[in-house]
Protein backbone atom coordinates (compact mmCIF):
# COMPACT_ATOMS: atom_id res chain seq x y z
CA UNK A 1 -35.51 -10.82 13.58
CA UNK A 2 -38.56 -8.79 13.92
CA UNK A 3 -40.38 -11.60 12.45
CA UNK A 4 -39.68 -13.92 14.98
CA UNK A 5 -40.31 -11.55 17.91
CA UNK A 6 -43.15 -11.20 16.60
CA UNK A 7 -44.29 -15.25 16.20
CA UNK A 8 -42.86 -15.26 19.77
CA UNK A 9 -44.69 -12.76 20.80
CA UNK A 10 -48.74 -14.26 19.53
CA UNK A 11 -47.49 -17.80 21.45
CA UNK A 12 -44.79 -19.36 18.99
CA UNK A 13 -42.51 -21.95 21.12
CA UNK A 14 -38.49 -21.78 19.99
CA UNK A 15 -39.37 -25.04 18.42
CA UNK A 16 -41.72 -23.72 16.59
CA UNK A 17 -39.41 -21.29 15.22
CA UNK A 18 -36.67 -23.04 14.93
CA UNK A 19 -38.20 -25.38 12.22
CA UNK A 20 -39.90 -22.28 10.61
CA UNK A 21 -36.31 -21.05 9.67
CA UNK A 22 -35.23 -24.75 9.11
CA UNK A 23 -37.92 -25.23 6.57
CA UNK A 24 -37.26 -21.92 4.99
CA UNK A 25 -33.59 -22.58 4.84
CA UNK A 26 -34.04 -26.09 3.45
CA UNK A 27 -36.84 -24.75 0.62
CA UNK A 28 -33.78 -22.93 -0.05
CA UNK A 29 -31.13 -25.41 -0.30
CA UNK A 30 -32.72 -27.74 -2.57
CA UNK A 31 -33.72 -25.21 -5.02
CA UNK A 32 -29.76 -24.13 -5.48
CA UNK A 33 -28.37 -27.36 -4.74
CA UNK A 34 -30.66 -28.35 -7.56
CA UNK A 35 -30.08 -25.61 -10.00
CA UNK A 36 -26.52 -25.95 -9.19
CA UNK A 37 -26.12 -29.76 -9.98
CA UNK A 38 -28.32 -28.38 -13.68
CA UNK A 39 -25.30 -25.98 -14.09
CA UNK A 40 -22.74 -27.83 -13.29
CA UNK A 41 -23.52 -30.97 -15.47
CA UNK A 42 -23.97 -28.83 -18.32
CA UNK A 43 -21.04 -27.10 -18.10
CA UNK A 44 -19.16 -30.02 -17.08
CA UNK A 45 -20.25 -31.61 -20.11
CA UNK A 46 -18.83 -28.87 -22.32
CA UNK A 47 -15.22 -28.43 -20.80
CA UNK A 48 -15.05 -32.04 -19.57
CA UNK A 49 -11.65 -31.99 -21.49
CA UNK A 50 -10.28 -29.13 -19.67
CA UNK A 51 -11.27 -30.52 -16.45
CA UNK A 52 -8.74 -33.03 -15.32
CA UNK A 53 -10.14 -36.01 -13.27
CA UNK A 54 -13.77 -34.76 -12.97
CA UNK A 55 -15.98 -36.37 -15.12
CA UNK A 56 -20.08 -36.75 -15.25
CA UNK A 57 -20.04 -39.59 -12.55
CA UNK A 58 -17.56 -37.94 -9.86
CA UNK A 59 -19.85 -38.49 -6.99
CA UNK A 60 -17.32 -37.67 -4.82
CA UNK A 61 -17.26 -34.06 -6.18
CA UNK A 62 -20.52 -33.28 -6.23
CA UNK A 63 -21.20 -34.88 -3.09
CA UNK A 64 -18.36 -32.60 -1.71
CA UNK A 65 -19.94 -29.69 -2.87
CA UNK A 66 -23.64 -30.39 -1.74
CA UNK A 67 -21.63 -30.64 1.68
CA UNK A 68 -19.89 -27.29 1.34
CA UNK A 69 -23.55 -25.88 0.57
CA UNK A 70 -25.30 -27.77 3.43
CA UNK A 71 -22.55 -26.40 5.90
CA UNK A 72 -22.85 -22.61 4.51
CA UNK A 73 -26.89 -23.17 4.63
CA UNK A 74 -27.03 -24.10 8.12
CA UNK A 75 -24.07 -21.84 9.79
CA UNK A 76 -26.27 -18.85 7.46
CA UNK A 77 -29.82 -19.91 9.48
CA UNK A 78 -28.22 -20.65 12.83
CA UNK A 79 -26.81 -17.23 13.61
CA UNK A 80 -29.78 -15.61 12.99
CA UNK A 81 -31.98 -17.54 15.00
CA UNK A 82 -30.04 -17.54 17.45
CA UNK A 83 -30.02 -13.77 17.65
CA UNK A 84 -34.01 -13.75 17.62
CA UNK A 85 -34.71 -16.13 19.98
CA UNK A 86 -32.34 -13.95 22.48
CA UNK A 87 -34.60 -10.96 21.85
CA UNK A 88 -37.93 -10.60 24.25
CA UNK A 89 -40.77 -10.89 22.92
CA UNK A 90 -42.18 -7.25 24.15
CA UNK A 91 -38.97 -5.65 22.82
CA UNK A 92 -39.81 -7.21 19.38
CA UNK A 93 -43.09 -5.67 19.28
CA UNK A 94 -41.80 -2.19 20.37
CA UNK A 95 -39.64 -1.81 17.98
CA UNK A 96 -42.09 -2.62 15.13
């Protein structure tokens, strides 16, 4: 939060901020929706048997769970920025 107050402070628009945290979050995102699909492949591919009705191409489940993470992602970014960009600017800088 003190970040932001801080960007807000030197001239940053809520915008501006907004897709600062956006990019951040989405950097993020792909990285473990990425390293997740990796994990989950391989160890799909070992207990495939085990695992009844998934198989390698069950979009549907993987799909579903890039959704769960997208939804997580974003409600995880929101509330902070929503708390920053109720701070003042001044007050930001104080407390630093």
């Amino acid at each position: 939060i003190r970040e932001i107050g801080v960007r807000m402070a030197l001239g940053a628009t809520p915008t501006a901020v907004v897709r600062l945290v956006g990019a951040e979050t989405g950097a993020l995102l792909t990285a473990g929706l990425a390293a997740g699909a990796v994990g989950a492949s391989w160890l799909l591919a070992g207990y495939q048997d085990q695992w009844f009705g998934v198989t390698l191409a069950d979009t549907w489940s993987f799909m579903t769970a890039a959704l769960v993470m997208l939804v997580a992602a974003v409600s995880a970014a929101v509330v902070p920025v929503r708390r920053a960009l109720g701070v003042a600017p001044a007050e930001a800088l104080r407390t630093t």
